[in-house]
C-alpha atoms as a PDB file:
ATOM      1  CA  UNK A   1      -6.198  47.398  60.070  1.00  0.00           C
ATOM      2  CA  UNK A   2      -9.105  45.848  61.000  1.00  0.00           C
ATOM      3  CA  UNK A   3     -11.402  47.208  58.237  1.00  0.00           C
ATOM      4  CA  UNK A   4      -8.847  46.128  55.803  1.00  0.00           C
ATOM      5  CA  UNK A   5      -9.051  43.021  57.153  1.00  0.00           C
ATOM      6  CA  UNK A   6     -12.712  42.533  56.854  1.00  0.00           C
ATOM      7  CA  UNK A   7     -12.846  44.332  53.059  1.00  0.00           C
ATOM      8  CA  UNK A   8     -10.352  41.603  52.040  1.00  0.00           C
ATOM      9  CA  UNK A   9     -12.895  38.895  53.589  1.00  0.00           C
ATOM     10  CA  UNK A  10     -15.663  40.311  51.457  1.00  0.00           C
ATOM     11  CA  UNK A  11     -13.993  40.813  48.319  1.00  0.00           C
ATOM     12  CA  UNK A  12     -12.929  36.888  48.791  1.00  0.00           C
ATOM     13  CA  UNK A  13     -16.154  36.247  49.479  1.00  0.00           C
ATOM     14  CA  UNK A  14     -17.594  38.225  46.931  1.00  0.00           C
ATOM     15  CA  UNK A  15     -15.226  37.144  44.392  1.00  0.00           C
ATOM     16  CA  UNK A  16     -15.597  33.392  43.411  1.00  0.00           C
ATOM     17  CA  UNK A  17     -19.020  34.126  41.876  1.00  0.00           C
ATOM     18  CA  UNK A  18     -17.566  36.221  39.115  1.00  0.00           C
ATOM     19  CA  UNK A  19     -14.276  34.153  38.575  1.00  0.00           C
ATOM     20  CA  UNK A  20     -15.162  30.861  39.953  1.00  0.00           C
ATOM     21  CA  UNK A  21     -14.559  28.120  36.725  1.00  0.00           C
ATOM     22  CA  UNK A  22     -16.877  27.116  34.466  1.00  0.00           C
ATOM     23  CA  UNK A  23     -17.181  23.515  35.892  1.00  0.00           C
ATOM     24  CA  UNK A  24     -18.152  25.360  39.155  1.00  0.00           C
ATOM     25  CA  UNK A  25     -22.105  27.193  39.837  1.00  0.00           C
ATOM     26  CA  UNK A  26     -23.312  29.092  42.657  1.00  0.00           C
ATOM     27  CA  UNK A  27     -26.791  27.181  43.528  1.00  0.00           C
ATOM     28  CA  UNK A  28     -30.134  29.023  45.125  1.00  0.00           C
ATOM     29  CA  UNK A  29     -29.249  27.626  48.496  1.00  0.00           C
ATOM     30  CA  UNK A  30     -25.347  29.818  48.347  1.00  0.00           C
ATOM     31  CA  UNK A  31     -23.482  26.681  48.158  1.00  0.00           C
ATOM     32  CA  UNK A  32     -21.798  25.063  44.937  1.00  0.00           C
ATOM     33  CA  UNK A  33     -22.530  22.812  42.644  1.00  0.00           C
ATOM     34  CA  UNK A  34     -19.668  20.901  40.716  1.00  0.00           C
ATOM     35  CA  UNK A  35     -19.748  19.488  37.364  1.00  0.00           C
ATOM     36  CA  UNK A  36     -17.048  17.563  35.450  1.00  0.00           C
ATOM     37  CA  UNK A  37     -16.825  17.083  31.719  1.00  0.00           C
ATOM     38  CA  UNK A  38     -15.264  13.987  31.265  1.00  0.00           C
ATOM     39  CA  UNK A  39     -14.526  13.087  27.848  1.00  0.00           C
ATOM     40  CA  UNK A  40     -12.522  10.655  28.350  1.00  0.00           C
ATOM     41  CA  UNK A  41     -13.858   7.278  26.616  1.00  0.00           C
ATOM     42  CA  UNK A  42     -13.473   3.305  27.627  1.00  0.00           C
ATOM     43  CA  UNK A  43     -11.400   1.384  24.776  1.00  0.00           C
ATOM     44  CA  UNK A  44     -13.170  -1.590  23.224  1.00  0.00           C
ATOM     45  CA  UNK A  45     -10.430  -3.568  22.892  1.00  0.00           C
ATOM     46  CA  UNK A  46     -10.052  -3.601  18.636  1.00  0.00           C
ATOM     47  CA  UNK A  47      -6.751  -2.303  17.416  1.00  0.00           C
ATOM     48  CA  UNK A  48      -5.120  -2.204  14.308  1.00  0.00           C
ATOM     49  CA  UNK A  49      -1.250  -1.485  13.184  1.00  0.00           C
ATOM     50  CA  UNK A  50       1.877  -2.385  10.759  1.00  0.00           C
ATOM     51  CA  UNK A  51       5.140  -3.625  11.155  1.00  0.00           C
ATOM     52  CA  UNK A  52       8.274  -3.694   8.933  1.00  0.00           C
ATOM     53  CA  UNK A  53      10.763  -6.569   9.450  1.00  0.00           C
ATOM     54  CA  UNK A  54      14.337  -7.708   8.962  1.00  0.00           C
ATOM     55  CA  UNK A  55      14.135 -11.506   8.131  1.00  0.00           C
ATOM     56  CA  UNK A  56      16.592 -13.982   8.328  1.00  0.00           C
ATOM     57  CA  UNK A  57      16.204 -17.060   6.244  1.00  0.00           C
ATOM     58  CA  UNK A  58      17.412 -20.543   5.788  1.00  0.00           C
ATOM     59  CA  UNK A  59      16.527 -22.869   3.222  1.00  0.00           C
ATOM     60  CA  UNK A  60      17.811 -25.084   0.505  1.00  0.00           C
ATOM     61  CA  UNK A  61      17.260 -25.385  -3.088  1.00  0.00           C
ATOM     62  CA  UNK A  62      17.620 -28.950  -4.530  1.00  0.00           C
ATOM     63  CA  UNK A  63      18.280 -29.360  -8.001  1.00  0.00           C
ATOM     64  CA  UNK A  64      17.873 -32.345 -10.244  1.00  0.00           C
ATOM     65  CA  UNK A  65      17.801 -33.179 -14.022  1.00  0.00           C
ATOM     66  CA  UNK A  66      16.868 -36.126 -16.130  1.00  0.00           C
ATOM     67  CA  UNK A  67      20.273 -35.315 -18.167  1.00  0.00           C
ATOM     68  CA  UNK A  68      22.999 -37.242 -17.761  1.00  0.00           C
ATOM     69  CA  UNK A  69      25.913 -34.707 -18.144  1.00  0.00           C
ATOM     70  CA  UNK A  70      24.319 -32.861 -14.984  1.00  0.00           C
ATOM     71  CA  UNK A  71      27.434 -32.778 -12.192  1.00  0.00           C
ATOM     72  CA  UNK A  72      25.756 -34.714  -9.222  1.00  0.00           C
ATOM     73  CA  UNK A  73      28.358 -33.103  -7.067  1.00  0.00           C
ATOM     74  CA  UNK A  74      26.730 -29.506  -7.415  1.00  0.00           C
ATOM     75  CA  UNK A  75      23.010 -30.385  -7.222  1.00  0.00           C
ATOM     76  CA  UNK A  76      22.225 -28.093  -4.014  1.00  0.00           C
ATOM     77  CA  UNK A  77      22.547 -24.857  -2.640  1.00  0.00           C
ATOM     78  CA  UNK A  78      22.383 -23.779   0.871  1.00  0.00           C
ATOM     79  CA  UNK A  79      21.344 -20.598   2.013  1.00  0.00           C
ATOM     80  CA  UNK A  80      21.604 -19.372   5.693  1.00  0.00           C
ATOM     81  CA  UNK A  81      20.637 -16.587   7.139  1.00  0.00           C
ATOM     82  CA  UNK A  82      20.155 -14.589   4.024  1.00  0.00           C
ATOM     83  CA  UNK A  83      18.448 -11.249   4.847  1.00  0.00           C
ATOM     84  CA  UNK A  84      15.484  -9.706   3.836  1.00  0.00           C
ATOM     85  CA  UNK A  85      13.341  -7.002   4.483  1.00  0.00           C
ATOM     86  CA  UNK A  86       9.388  -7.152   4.562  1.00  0.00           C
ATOM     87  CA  UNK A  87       6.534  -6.223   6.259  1.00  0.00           C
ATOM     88  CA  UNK A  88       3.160  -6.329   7.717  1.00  0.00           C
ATOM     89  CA  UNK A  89      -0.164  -5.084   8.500  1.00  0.00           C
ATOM     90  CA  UNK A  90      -2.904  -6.525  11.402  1.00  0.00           C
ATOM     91  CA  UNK A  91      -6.000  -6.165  13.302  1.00  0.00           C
ATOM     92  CA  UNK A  92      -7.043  -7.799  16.487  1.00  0.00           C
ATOM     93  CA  UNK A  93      -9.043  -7.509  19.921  1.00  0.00           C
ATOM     94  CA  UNK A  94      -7.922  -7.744  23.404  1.00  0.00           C
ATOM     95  CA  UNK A  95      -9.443 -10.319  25.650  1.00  0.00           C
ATOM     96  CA  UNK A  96      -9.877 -10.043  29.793  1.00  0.00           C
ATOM     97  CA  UNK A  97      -6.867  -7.561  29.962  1.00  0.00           C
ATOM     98  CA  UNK A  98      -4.280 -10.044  28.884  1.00  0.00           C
ATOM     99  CA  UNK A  99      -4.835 -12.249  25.738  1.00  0.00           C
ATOM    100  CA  UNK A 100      -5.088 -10.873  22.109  1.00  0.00           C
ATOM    101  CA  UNK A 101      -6.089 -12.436  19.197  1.00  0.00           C
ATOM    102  CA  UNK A 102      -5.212 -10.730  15.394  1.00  0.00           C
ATOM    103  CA  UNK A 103      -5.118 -11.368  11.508  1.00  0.00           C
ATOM    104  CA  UNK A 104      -2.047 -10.330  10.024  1.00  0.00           C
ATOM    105  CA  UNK A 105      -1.272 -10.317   6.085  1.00  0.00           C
ATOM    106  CA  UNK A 106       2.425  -9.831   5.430  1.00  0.00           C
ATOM    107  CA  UNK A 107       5.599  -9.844   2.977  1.00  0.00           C
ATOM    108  CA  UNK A 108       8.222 -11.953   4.536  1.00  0.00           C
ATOM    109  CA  UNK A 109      10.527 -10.552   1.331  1.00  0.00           C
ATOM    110  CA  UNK A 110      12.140 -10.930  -1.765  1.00  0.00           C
ATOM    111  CA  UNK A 111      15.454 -12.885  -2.054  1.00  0.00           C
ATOM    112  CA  UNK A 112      17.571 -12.988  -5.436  1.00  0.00           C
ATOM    113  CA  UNK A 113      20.459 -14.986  -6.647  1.00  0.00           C
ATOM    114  CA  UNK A 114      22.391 -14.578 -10.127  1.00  0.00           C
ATOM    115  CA  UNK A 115      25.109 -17.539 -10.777  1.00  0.00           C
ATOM    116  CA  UNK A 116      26.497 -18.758 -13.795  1.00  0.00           C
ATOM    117  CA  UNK A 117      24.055 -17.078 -16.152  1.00  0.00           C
ATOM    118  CA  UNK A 118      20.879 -18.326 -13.852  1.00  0.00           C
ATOM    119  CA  UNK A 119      18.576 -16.290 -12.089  1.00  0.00           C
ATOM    120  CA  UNK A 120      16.362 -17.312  -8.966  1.00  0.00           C
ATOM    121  CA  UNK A 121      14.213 -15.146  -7.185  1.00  0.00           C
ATOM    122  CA  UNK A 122      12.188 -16.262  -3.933  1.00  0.00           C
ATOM    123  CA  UNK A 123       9.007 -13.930  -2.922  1.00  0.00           C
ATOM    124  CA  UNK A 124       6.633 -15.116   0.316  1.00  0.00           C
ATOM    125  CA  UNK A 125       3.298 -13.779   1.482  1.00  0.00           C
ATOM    126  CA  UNK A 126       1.729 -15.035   3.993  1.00  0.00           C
ATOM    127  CA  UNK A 127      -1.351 -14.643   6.173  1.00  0.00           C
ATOM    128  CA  UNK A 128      -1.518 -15.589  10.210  1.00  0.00           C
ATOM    129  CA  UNK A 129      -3.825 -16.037  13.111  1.00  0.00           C
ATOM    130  CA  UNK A 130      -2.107 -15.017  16.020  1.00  0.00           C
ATOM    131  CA  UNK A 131      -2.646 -15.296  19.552  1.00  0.00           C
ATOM    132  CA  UNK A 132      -0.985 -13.369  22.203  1.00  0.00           C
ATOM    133  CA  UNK A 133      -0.709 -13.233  26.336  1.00  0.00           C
ATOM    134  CA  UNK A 134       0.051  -9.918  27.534  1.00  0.00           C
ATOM    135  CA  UNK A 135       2.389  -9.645  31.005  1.00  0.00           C
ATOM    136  CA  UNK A 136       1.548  -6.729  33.000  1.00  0.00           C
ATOM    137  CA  UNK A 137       5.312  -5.320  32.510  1.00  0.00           C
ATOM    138  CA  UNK A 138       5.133  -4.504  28.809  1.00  0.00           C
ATOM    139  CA  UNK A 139       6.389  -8.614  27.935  1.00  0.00           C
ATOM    140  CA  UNK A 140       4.283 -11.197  25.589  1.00  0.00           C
ATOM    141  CA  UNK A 141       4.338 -14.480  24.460  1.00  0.00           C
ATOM    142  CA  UNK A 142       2.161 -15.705  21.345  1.00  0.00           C
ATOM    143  CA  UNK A 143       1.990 -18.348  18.535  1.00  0.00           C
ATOM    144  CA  UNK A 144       0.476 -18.170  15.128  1.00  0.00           C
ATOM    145  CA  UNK A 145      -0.904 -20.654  12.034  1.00  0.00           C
ATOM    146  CA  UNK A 146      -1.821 -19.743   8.864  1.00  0.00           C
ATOM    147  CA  UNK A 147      -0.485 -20.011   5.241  1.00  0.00           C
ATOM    148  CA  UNK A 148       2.820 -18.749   3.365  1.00  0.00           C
ATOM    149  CA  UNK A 149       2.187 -18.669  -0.822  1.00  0.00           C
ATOM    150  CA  UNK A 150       6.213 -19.135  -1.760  1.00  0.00           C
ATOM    151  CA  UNK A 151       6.898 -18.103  -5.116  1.00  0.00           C
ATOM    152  CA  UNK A 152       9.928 -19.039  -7.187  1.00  0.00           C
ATOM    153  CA  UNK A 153      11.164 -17.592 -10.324  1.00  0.00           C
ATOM    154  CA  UNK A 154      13.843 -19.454 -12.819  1.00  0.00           C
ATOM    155  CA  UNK A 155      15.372 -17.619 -15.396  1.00  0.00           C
ATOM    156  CA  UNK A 156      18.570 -18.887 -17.655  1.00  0.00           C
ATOM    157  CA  UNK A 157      18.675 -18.470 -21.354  1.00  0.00           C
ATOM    158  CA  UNK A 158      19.186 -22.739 -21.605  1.00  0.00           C
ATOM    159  CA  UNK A 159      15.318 -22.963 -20.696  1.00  0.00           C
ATOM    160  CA  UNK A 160      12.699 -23.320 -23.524  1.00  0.00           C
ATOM    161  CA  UNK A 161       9.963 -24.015 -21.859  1.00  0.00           C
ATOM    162  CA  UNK A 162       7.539 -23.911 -18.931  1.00  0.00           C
ATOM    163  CA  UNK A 163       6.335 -21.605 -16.130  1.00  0.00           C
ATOM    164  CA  UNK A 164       8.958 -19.100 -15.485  1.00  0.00           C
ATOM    165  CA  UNK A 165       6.999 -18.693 -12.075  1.00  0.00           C
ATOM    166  CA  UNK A 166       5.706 -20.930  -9.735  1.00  0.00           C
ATOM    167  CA  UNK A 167       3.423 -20.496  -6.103  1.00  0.00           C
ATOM    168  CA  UNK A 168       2.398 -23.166  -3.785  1.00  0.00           C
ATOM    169  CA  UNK A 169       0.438 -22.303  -0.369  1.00  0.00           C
ATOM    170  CA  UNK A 170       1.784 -24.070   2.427  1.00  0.00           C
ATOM    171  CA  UNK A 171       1.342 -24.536   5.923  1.00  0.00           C
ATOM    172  CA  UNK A 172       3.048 -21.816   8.533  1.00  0.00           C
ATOM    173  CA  UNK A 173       3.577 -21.966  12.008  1.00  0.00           C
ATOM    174  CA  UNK A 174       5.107 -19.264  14.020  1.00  0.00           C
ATOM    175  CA  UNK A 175       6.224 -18.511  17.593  1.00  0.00           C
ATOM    176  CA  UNK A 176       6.447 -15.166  19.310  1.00  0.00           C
ATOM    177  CA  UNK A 177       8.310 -13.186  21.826  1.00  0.00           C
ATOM    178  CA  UNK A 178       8.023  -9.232  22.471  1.00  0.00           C
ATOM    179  CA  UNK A 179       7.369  -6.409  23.923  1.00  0.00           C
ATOM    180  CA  UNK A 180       5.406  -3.328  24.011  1.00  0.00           C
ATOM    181  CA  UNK A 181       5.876   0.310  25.345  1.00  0.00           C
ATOM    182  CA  UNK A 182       2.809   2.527  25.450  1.00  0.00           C
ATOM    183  CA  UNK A 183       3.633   6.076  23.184  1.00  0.00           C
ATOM    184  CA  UNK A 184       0.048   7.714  24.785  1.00  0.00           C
ATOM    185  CA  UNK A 185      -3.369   6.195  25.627  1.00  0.00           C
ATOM    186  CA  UNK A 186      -4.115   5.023  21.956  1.00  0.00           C
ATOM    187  CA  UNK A 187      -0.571   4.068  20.665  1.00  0.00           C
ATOM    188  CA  UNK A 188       1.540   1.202  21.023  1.00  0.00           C
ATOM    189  CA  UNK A 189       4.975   0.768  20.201  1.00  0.00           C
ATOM    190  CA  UNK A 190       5.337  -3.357  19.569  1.00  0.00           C
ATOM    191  CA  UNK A 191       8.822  -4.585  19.109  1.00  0.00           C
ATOM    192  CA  UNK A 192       8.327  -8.552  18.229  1.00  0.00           C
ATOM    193  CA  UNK A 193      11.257 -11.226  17.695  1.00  0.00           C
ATOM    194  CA  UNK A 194       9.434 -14.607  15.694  1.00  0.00           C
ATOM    195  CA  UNK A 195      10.349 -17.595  14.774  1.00  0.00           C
ATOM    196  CA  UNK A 196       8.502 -19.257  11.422  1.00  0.00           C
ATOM    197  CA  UNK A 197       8.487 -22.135   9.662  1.00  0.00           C
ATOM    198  CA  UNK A 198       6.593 -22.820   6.173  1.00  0.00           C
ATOM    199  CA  UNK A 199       7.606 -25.211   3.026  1.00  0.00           C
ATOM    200  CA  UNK A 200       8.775 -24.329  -0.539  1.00  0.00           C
ATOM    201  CA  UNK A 201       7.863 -25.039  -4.135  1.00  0.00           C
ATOM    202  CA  UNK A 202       8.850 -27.860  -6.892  1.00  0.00           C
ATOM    203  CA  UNK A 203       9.383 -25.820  -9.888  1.00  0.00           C
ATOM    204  CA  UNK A 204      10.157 -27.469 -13.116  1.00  0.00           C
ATOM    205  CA  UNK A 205      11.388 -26.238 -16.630  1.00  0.00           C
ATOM    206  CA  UNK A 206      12.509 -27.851 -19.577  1.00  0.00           C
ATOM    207  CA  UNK A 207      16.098 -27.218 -21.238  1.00  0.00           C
ATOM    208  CA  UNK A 208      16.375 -26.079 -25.166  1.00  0.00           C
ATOM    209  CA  UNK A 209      17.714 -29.925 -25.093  1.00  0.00           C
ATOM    210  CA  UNK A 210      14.875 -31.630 -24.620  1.00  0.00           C
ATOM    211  CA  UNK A 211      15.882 -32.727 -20.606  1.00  0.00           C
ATOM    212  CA  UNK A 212      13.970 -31.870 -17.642  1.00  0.00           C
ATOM    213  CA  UNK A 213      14.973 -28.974 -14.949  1.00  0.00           C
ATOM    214  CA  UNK A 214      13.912 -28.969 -11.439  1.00  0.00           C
ATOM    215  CA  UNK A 215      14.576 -26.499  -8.350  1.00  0.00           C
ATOM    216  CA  UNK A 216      12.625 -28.458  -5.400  1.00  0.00           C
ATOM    217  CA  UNK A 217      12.702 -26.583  -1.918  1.00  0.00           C
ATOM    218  CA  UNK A 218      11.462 -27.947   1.645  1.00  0.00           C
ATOM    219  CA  UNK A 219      11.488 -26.197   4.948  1.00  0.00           C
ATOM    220  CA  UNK A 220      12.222 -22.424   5.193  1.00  0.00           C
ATOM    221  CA  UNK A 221      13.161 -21.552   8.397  1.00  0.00           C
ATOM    222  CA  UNK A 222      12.350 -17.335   9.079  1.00  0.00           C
ATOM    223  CA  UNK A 223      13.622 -15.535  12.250  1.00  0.00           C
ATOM    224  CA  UNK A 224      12.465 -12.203  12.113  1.00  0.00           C
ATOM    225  CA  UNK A 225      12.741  -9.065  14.168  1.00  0.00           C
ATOM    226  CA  UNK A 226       9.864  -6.640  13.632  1.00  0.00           C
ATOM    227  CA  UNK A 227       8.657  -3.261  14.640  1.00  0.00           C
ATOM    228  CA  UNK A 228       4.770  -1.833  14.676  1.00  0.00           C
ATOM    229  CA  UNK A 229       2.800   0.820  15.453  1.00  0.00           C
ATOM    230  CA  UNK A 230      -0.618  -0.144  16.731  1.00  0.00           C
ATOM    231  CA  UNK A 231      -3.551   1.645  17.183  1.00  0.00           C
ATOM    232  CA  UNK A 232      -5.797   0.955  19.920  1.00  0.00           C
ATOM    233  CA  UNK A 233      -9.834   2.047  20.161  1.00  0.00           C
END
């Protein structure tokens, strides 16, 4: 029993020099010598992503006309919470673990309306520089400014003339509340709830009676609920 014993000790012995892994060498002195091959690499805090949205908007579109059998008691339309789907794409940097800055160049939507013969179609872009802080438990806060380039179209066969489109670039502000959930060590799932505001466009046309046509829009107000992908190096 004994010398099976001590053959077992010397094939164990013997052993780890054959099968021992490759991150593992015998050295001259008998001992080992360990080696790791870490591959693993530090993030530099860039990222870049997308997002597609659900908007919700609310605005009002103003009419007026220097004819005199316009009926003053329909001269506005109001439109809440009128859905639309857009999108996004962004690229940022983190800053000491918890703040964020990014560009992102979007599509807030495309809204259309057909009444009484009359078309109008609203279309924003927009670009933002947003700011973030980061809370350790997946929660953030931001805010953003940029521009929003609203475009109208007016359509109705009484027009003759003018612009059947119209963009103006306006000032946007935007506030931010989300959260993101970490898919593996370079991908982040970002679900983001903000609240916009931007102004609309004056856009005139003349009727084939000679008299003056104009849609005038102020504030748009966008809520929008979001979800990106980002990719973090």
């Amino acid at each position: 029993m004994k010398k099976l014993v001590s053959v077992m000790v010397l094939t164990a012995l013997a052993t780890p020099a054959i099968a021992a892994p490759s991150h593992i060498t015998r050295n001259s002195s008998g001992g080992y010598d360990v080696t790791y091959n870490y591959t693993d690499k530090a993030k530099t805090g860039w990222y870049v992503g997308g997002r597609v949205a659900l908007s919700l908007l609310d605005w009002e579109n103003e009419y007026s006309s220097n004819d005199p059998g316009v009926n003053e008691a329909y001269n506005k339309d109001e439109y809440s919470f009128e859905s639309v789907f857009g999108g996004s794409v962004f690229a940022g940097r983190t800053f000491n673990y918890f703040w964020r800055a990014e560009v992102e160049a979007g599509l807030v939507g495309q809204f259309e309306d057909k009444d009484d013969g009359a078309e109008f179609k609203l279309t924003v872009p927009y670009v933002l520089a947003n700011g973030y802080y980061d809370f350790s438990n997946g929660l953030y806060v931001g805010a953003g400014l940029g521009i929003a380039m609203p475009k109208t179209e007016l359509d109705m066969a009484a027009f003759e003339s003018g612009d059947r489109s119209k963009t103006t670039v306006s000032p946007m502000g935007a506030l931010m509340f989300g959260y993101t959930h970490k898919l593996d060590y370079n991908l982040v799932l970002d679900l983001r709830y903000r609240l916009a505001a931007f102004g609309g466009t004056d856009h005139e046309r003349t009727l084939d009676n000679g008299f003056k046509f104009k849609n005038e829009i102020g504030l748009i107000l966008d809520n929008s609920v979001s979800l990106g992908i980002r990719y973090e190096f």
